[in-house]
C-alpha atoms as a PDB file:
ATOM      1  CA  UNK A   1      86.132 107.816 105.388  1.00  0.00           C
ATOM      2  CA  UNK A   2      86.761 104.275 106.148  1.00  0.00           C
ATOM      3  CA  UNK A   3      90.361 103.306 105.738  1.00  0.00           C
ATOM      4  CA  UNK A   4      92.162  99.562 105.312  1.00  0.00           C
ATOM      5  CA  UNK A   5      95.597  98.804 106.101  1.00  0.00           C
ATOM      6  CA  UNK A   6      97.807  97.979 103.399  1.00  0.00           C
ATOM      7  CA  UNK A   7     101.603  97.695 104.172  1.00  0.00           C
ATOM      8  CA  UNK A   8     102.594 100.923 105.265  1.00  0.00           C
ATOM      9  CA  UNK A   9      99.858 102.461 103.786  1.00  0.00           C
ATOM     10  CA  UNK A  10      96.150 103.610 104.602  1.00  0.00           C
ATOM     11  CA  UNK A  11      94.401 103.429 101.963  1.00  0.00           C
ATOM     12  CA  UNK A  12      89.957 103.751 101.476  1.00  0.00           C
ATOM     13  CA  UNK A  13      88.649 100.765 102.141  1.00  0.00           C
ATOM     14  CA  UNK A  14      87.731 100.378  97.896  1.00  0.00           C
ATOM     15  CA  UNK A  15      90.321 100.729  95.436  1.00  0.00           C
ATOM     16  CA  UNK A  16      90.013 101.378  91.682  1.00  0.00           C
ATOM     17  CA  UNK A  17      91.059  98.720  89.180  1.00  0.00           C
ATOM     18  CA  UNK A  18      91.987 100.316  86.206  1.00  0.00           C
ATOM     19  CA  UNK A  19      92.030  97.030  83.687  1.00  0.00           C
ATOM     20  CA  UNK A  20      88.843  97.782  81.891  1.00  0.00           C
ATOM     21  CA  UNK A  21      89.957 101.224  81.135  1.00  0.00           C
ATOM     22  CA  UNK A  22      92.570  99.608  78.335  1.00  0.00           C
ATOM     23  CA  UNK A  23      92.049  95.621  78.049  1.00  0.00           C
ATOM     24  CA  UNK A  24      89.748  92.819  78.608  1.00  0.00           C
ATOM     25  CA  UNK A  25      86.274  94.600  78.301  1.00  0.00           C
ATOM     26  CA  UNK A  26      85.599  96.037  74.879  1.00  0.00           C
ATOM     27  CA  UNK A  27      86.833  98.835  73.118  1.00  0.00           C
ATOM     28  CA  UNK A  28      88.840 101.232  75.457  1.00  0.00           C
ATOM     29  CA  UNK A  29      87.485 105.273  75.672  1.00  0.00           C
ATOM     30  CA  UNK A  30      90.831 106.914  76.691  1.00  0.00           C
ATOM     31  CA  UNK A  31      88.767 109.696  76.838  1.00  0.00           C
ATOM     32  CA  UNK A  32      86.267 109.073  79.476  1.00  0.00           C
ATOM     33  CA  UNK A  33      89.430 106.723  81.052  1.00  0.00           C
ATOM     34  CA  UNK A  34      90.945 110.005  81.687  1.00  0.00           C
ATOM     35  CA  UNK A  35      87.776 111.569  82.715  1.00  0.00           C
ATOM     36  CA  UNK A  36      87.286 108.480  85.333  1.00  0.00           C
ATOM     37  CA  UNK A  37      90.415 108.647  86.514  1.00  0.00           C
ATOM     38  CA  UNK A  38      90.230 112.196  87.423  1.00  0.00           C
ATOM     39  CA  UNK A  39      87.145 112.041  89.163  1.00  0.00           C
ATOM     40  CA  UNK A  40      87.831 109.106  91.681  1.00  0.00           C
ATOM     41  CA  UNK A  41      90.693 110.864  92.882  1.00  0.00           C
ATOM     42  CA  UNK A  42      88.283 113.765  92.902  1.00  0.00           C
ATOM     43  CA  UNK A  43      85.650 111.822  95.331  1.00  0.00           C
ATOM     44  CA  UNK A  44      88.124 109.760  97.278  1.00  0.00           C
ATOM     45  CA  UNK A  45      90.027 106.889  95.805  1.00  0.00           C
ATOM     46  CA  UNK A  46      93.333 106.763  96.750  1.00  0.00           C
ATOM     47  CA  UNK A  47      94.812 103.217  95.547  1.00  0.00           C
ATOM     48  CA  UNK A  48      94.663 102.465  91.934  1.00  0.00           C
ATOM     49  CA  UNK A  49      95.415  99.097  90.305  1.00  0.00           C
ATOM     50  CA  UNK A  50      97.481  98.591  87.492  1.00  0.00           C
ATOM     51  CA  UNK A  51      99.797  95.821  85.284  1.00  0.00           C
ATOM     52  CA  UNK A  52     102.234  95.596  82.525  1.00  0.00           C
ATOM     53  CA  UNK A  53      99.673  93.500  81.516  1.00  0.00           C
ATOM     54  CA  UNK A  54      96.792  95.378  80.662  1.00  0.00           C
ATOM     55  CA  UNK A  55      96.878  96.546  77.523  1.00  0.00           C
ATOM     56  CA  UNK A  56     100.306  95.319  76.762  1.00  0.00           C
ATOM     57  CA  UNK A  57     101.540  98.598  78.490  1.00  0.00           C
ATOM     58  CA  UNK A  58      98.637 100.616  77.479  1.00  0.00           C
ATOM     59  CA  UNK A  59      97.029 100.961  81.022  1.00  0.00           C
ATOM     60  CA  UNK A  60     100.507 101.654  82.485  1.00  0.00           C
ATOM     61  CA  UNK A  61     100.966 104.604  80.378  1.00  0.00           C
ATOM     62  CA  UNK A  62      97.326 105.909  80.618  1.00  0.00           C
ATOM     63  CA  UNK A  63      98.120 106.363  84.476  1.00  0.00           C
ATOM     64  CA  UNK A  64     101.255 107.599  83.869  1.00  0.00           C
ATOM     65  CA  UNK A  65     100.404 110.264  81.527  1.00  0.00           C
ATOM     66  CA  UNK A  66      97.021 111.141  83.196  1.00  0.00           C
ATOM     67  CA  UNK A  67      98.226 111.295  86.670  1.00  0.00           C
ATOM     68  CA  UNK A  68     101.438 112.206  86.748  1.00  0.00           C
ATOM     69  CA  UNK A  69     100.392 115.750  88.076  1.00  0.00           C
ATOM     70  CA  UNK A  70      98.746 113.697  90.823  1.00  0.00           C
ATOM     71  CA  UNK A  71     100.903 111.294  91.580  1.00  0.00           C
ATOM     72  CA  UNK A  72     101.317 112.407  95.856  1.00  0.00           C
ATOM     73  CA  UNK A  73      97.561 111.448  96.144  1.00  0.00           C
ATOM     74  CA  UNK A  74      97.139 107.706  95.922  1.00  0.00           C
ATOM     75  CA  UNK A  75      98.875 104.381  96.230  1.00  0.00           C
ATOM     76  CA  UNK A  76     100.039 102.870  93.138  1.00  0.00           C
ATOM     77  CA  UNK A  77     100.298  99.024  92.239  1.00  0.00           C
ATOM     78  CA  UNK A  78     101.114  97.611  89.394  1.00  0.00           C
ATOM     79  CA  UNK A  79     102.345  93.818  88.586  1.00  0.00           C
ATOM     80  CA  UNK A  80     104.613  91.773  86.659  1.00  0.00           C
ATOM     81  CA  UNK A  81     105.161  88.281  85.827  1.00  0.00           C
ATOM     82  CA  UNK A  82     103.661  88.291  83.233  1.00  0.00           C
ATOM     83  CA  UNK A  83     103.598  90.504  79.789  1.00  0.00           C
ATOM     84  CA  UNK A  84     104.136  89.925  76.161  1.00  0.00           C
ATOM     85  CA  UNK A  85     106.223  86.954  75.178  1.00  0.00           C
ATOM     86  CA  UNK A  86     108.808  87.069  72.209  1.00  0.00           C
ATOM     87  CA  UNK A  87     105.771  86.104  69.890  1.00  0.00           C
ATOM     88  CA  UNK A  88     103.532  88.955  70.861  1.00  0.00           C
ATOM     89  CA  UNK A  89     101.120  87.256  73.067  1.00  0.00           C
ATOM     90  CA  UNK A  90     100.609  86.963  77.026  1.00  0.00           C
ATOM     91  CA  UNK A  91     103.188  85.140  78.853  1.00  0.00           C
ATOM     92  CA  UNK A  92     104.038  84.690  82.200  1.00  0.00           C
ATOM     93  CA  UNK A  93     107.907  84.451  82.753  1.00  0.00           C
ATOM     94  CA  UNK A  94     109.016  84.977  86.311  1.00  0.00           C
ATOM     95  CA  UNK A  95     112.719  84.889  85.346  1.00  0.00           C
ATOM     96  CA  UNK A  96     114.813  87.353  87.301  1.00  0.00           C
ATOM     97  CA  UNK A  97     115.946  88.640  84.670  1.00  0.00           C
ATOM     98  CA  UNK A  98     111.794  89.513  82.510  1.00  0.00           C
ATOM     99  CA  UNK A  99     111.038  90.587  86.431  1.00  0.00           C
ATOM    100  CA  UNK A 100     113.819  93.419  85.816  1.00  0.00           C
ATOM    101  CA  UNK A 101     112.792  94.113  82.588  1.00  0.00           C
ATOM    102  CA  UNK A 102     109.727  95.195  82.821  1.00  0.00           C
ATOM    103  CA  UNK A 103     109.767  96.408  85.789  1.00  0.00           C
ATOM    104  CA  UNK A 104     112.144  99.292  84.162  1.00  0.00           C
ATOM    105  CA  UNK A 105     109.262  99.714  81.312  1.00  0.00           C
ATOM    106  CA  UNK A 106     106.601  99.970  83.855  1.00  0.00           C
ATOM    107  CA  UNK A 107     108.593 102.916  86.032  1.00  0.00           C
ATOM    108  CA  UNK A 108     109.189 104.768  82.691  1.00  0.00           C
ATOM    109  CA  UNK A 109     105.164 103.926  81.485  1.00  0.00           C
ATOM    110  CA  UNK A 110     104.002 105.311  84.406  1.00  0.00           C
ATOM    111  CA  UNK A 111     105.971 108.375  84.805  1.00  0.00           C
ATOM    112  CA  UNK A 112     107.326 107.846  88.367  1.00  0.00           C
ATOM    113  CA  UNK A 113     110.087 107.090  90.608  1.00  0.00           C
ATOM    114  CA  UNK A 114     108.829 104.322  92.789  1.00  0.00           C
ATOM    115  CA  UNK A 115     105.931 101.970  92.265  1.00  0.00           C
ATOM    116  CA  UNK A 116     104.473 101.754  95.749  1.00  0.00           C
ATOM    117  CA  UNK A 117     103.003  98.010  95.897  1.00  0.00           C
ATOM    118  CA  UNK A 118     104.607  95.719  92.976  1.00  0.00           C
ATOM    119  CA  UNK A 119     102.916  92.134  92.134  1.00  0.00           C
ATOM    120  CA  UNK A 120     104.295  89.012  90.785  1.00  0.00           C
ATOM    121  CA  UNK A 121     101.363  88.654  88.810  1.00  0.00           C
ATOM    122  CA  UNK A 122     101.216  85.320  88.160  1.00  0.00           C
ATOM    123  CA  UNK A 123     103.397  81.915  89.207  1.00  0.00           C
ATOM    124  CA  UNK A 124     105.860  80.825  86.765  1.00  0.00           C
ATOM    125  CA  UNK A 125     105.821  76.982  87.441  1.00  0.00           C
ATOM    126  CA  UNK A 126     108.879  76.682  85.640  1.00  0.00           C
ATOM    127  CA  UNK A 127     111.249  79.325  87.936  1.00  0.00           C
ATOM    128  CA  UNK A 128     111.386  78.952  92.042  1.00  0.00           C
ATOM    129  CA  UNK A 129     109.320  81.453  93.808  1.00  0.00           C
ATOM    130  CA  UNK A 130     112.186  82.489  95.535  1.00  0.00           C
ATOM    131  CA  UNK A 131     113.928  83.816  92.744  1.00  0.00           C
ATOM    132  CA  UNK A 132     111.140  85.504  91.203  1.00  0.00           C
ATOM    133  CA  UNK A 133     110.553  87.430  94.800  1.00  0.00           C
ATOM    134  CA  UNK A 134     114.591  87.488  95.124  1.00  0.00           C
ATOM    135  CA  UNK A 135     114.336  89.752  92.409  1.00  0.00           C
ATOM    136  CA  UNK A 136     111.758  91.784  93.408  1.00  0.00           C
ATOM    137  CA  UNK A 137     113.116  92.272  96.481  1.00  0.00           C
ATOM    138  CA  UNK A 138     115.995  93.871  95.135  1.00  0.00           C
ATOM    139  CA  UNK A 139     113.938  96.460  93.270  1.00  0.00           C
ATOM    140  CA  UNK A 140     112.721  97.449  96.811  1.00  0.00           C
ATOM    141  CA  UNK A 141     116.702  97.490  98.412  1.00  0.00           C
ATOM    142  CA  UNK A 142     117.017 100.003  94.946  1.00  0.00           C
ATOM    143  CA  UNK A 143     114.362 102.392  96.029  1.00  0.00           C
ATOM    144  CA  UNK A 144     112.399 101.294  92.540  1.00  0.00           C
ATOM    145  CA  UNK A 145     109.285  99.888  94.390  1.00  0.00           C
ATOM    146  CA  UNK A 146     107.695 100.530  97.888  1.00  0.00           C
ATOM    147  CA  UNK A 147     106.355  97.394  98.710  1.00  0.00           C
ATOM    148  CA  UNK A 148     105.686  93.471  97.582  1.00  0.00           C
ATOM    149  CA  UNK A 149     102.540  91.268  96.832  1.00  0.00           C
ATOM    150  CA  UNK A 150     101.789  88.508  95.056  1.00  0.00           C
ATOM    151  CA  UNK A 151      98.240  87.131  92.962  1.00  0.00           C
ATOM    152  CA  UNK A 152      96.983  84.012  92.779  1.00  0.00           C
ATOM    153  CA  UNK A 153      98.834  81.418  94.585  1.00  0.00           C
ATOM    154  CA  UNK A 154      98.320  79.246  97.153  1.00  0.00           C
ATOM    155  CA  UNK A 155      98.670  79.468 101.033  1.00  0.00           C
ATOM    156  CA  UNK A 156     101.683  77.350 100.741  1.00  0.00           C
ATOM    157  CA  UNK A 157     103.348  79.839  97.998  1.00  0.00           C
ATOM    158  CA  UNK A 158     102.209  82.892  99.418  1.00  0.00           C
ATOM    159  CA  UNK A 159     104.369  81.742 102.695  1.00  0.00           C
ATOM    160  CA  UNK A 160     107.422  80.779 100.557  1.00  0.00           C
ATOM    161  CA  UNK A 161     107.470  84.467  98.954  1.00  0.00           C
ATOM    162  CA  UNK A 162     106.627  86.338 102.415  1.00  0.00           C
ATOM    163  CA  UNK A 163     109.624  84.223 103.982  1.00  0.00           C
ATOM    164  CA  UNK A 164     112.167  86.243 101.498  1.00  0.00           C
ATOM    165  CA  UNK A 165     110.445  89.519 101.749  1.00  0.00           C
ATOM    166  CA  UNK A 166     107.221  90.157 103.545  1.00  0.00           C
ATOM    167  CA  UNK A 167     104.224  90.342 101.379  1.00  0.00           C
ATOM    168  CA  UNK A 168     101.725  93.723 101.636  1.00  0.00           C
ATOM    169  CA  UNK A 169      99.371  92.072  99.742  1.00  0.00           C
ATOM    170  CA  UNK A 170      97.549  89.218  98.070  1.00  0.00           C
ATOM    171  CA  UNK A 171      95.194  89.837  95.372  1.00  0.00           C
ATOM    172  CA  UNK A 172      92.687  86.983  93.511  1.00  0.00           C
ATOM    173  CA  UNK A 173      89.537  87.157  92.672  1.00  0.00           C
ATOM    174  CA  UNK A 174      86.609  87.117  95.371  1.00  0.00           C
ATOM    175  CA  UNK A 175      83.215  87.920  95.409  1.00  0.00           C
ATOM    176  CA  UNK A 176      79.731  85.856  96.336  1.00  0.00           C
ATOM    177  CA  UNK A 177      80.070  84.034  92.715  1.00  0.00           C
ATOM    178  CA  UNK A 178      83.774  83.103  93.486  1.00  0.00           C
ATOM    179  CA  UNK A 179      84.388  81.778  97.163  1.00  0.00           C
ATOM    180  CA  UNK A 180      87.269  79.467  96.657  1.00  0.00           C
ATOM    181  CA  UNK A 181      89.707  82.210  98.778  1.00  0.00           C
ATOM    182  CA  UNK A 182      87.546  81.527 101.472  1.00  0.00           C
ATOM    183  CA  UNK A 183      89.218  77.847 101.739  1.00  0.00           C
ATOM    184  CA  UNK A 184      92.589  78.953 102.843  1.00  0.00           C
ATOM    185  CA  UNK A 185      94.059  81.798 101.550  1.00  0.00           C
ATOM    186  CA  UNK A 186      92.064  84.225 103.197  1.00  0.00           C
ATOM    187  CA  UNK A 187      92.571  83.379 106.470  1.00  0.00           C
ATOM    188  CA  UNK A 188      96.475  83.027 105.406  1.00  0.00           C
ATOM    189  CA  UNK A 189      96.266  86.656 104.818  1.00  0.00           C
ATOM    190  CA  UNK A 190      94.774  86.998 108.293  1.00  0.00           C
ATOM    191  CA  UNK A 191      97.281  85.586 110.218  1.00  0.00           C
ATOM    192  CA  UNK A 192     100.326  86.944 108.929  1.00  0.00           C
ATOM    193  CA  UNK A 193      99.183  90.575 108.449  1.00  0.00           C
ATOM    194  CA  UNK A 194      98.696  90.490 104.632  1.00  0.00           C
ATOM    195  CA  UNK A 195      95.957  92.650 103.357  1.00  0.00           C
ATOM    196  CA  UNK A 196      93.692  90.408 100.966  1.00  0.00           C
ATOM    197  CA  UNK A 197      92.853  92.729  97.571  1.00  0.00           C
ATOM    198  CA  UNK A 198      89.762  91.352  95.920  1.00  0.00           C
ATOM    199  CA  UNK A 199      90.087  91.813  92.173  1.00  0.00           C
ATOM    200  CA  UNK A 200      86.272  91.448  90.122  1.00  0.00           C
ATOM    201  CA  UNK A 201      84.645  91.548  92.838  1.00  0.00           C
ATOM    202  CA  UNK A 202      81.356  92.375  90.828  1.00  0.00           C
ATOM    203  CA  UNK A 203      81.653  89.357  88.986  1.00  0.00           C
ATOM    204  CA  UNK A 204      83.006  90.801  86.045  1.00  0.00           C
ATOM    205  CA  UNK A 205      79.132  92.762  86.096  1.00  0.00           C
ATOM    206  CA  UNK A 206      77.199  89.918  87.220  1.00  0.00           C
ATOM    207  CA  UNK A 207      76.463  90.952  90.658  1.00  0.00           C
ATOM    208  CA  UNK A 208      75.550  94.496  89.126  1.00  0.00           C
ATOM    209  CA  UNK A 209      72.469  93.071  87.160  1.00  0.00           C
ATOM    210  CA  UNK A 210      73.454  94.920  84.388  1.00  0.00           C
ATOM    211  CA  UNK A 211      74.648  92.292  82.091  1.00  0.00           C
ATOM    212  CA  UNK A 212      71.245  90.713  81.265  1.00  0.00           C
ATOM    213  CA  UNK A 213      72.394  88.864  78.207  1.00  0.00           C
ATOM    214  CA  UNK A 214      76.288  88.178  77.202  1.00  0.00           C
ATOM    215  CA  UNK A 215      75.896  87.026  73.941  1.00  0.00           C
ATOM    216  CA  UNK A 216      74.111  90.503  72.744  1.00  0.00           C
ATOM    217  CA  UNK A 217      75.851  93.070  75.240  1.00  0.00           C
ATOM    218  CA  UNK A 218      79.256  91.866  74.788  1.00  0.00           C
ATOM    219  CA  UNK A 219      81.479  93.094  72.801  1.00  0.00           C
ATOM    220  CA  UNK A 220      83.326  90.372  70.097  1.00  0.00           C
ATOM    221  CA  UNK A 221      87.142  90.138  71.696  1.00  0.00           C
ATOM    222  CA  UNK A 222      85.312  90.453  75.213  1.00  0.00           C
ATOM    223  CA  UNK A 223      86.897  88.027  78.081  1.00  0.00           C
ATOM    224  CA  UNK A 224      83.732  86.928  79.283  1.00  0.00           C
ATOM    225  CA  UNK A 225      82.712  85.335  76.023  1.00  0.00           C
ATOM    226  CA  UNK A 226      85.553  82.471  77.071  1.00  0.00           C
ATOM    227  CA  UNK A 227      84.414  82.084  80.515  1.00  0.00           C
ATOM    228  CA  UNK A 228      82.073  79.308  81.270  1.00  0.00           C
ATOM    229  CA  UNK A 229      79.817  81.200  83.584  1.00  0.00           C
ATOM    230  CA  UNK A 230      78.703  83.587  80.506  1.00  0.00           C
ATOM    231  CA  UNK A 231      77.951  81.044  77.979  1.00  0.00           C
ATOM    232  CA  UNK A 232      74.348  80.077  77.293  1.00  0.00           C
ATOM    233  CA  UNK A 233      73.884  77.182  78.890  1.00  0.00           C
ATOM    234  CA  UNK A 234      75.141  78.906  82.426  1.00  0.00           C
ATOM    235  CA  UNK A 235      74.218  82.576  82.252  1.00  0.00           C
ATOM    236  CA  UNK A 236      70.550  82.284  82.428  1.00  0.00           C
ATOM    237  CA  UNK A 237      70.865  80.006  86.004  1.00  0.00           C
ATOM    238  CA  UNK A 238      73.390  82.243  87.577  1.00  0.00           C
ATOM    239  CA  UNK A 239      70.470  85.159  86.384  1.00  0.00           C
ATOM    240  CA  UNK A 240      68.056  83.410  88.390  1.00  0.00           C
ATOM    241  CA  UNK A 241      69.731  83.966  91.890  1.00  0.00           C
ATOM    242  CA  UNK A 242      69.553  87.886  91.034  1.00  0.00           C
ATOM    243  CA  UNK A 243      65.562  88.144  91.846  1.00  0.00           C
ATOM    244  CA  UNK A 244      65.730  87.030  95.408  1.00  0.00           C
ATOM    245  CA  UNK A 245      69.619  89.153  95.255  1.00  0.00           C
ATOM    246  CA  UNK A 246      67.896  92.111  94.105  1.00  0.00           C
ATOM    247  CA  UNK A 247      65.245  91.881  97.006  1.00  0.00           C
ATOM    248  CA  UNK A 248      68.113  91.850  99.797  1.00  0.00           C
ATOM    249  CA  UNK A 249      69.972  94.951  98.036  1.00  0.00           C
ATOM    250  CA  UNK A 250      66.239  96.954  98.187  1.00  0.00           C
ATOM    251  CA  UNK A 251      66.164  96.286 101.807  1.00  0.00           C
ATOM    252  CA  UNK A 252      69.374  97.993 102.263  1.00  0.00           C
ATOM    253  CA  UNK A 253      68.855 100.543 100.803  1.00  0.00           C
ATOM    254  CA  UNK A 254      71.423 100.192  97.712  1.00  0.00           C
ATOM    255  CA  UNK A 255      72.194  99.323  94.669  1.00  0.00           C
ATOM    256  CA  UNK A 256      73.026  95.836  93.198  1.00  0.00           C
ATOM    257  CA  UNK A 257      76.688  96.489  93.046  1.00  0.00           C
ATOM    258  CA  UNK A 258      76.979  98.307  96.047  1.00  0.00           C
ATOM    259  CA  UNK A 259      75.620  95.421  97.513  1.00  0.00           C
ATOM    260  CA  UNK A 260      78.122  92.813  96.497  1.00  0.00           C
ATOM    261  CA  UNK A 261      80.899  95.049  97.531  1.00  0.00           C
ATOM    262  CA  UNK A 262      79.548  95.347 100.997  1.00  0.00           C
ATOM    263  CA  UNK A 263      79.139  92.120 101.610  1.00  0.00           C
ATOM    264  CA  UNK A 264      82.935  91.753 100.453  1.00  0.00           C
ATOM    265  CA  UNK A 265      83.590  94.332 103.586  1.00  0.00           C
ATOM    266  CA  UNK A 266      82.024  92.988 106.022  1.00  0.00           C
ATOM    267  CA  UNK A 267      84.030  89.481 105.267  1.00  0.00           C
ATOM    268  CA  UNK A 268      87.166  90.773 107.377  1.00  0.00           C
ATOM    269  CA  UNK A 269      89.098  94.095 107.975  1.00  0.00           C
ATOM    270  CA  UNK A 270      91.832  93.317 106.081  1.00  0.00           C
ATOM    271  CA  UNK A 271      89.691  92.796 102.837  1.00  0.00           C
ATOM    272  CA  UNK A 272      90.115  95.582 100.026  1.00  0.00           C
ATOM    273  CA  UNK A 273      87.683  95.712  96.604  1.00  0.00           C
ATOM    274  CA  UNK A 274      88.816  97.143  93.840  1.00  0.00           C
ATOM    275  CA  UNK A 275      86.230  97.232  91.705  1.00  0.00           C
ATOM    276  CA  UNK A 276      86.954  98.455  87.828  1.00  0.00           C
ATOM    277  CA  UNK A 277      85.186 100.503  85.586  1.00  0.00           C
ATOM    278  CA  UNK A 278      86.019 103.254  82.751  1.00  0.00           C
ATOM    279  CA  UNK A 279      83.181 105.076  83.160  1.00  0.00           C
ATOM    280  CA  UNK A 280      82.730 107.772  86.108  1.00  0.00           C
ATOM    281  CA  UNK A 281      78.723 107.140  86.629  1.00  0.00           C
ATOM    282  CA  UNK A 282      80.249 103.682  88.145  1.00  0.00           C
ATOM    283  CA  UNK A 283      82.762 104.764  90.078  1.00  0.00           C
ATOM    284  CA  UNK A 284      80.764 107.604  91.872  1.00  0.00           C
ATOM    285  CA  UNK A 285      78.525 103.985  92.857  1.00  0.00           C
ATOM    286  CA  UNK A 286      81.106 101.664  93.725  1.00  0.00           C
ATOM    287  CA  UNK A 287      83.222 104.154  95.895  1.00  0.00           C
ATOM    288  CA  UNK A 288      79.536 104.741  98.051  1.00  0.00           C
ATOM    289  CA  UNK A 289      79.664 101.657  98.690  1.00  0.00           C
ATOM    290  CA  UNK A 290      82.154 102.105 101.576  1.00  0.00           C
ATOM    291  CA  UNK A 291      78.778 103.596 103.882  1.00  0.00           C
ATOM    292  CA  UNK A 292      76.219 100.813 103.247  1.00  0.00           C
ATOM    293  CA  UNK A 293      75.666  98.672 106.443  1.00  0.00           C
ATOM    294  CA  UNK A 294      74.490  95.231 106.470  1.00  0.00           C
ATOM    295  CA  UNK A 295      72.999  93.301 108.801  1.00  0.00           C
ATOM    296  CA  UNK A 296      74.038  90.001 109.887  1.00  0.00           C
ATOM    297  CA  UNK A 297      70.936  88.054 108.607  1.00  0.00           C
ATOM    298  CA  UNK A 298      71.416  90.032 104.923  1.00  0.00           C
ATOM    299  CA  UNK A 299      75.326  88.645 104.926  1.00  0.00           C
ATOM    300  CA  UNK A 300      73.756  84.988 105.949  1.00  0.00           C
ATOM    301  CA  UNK A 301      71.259  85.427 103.292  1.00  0.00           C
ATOM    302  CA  UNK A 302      73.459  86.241 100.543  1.00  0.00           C
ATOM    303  CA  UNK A 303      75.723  83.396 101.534  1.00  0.00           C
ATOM    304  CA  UNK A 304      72.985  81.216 101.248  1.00  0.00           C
ATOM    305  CA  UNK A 305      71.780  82.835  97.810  1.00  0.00           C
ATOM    306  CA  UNK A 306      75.246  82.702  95.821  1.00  0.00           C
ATOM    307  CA  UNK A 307      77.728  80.646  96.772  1.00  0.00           C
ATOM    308  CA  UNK A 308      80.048  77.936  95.243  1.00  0.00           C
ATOM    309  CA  UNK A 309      77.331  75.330  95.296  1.00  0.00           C
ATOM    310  CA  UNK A 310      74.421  77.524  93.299  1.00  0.00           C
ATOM    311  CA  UNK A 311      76.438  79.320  90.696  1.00  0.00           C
ATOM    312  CA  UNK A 312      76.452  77.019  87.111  1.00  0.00           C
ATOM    313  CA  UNK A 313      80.265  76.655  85.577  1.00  0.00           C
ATOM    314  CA  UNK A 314      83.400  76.908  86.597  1.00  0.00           C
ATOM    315  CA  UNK A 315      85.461  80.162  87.260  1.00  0.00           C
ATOM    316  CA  UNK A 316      87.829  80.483  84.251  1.00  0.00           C
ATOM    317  CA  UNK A 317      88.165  77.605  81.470  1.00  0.00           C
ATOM    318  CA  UNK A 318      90.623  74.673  81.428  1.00  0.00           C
ATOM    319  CA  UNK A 319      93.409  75.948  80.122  1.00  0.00           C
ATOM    320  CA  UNK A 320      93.706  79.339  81.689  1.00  0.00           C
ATOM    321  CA  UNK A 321      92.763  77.487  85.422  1.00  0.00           C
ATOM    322  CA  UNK A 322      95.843  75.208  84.434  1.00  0.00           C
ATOM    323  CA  UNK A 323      98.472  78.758  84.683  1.00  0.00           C
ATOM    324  CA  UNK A 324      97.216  79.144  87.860  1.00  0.00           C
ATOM    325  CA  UNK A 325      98.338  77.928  91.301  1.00  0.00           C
ATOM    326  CA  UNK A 326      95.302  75.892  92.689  1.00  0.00           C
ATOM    327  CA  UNK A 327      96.946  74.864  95.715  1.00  0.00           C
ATOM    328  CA  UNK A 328      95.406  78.152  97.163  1.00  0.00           C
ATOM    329  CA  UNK A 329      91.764  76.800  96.938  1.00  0.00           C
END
């Protein structure tokens, strides 16, 4: 098995991001969840991704009440920073004191002692980075958590936060459709020893070619429906790059998705995909991906094919880009 570095911990080189399982993607199955979950420890995954986010807690608790009998075979991460504000929608508040918080819920939602790799999920513009990671750091000094990362911040930022406590990890989104990492952050990563965790990495399904048409095969409440690169007048251009996609993913000798996250692989060493699913058909697919060699024409090619200047629309919308730290593109 091919193992990444992550901290103190090996871990396969694709982890399993557990969001879709409660949040973001339709209506949850906790049965097949549980099924899922069982079965990629079964074949081989042994770092699941969490957040007090997903779900509102539900995600949390699914792993908590699902795995607890497991708990010695995988690395756990979960995040905070951002959770339910006092009027029942998503906030991000990286106040000491909300890091603290829910930090405590997330130990007791997940049934465990110590959360292996904790997150500050998000930048709160309006509280210094160093007292959001002061605070952290002190849950590590109590035993509570293993290890510290940090999601979606700039190169600058991500330096600030590994200056009071080194950072394991930095997880944002990469994949062919979404390149902007490749600007600075990646490299970042590189040079201070920081593995780089690559959340959607399919493209939120894009880079499956599964998702032929959002506005009939999504589900109303889906995420996607809000992101510009689903809507009408985008989806059916980004669609046309999957022919000549397709073509490079026959060649070797894989599937669509197993594709994409090979490609992510063979970007650097320190690179980890966690793919998400709920459903075990996917995860069996995704975790294969971790034997499928490609060439280095096929990586040219596809770099060529999607890339920053072929996909139509921008990543996320206005207002959600505006919560995050740009800096790092």
């Amino acid at each position: 098995m091919k193992t990444r570095k992550l901290g103190p911990f090996n871990v396969n080189a694709i982890g399993l991001g557990c969001m879709s399982m409660s949040h973001a993607y339709g209506t949850p199955d906790p049965v097949e969840a549980e099924l899922t979950l069982h079965k990629a420890l079964d074949i081989g995954y042994n770092f699941l991704d969490t957040a007090a986010l997903y779900g509102f807690g539900k995600n949390e608790q699914l792993l908590g009440r699902v795995l607890k009998g497991r708990r010695n075979e995988f690395v756990l991460a979960s995040k905070c920073g951002m959770f339910k504000g006092p009027d029942g929608k998503r906030q991000i508040d990286g106040r000491p004191e909300k890091i603290r918080e829910v930090a405590e819920g997330a130990l007791q939602r997940l049934q465990t002692d110590v959360i292996d790799l904790y997150y500050l999920h998000r930048r709160d513009f309006n509280v210094p980075i160093e007292d959001s990671i002061g605070e952290m750091k002190r849950l590590v000094e109590e035993g509570k958590v293993r290890t510290l990362g940090i999601s979606e911040v700039s190169s600058d930022t991500l330096r600030a936060a590994h200056a009071v406590h080194p950072m394991t990890a930095l997880q944002t989104e990469y994949s062919l459709w979404s390149r902007n990492a490749e600007i600075s952050v990646l490299q970042t990563c590189r040079e201070l020893g920081i593995a780089f965790v690559a959340f959607s990495p399919l493209a939120r399904a894009y880079l499956t070619g599964k998702l032929t048409d959002p506005g009939t095969q999504l589900e109303k409440g889906d995420i996607r429906h809000g992101m510009p690169r689903f809507n009408a007048d985008n989806y059916p251009l980004n669609l046309a790059l999957l022919d000549e996609y397709k073509a490079i993913a026959d060649e070797a000798g894989c599937t669509m998705a197993q594709l994409a996250l090979a490609w992510l692989l063979a970007k650097g060493d320190h690179i980890i995909p966690i793919p998400g699913t709920r459903h075990v058909a996917f995860a069996e697919e995704n975790f294969a991906a971790i034997d499928v060699d490609l060439s280095a024409d096929q990586i040219e090619r596809l770099d060529a094919l999607i890339n920053q200047q072929t996909v139509s629309g921008p990543r996320y919308n206005a207002a959600t880009q505006q919560e995050i730290d740009t800096e790092q593109f």
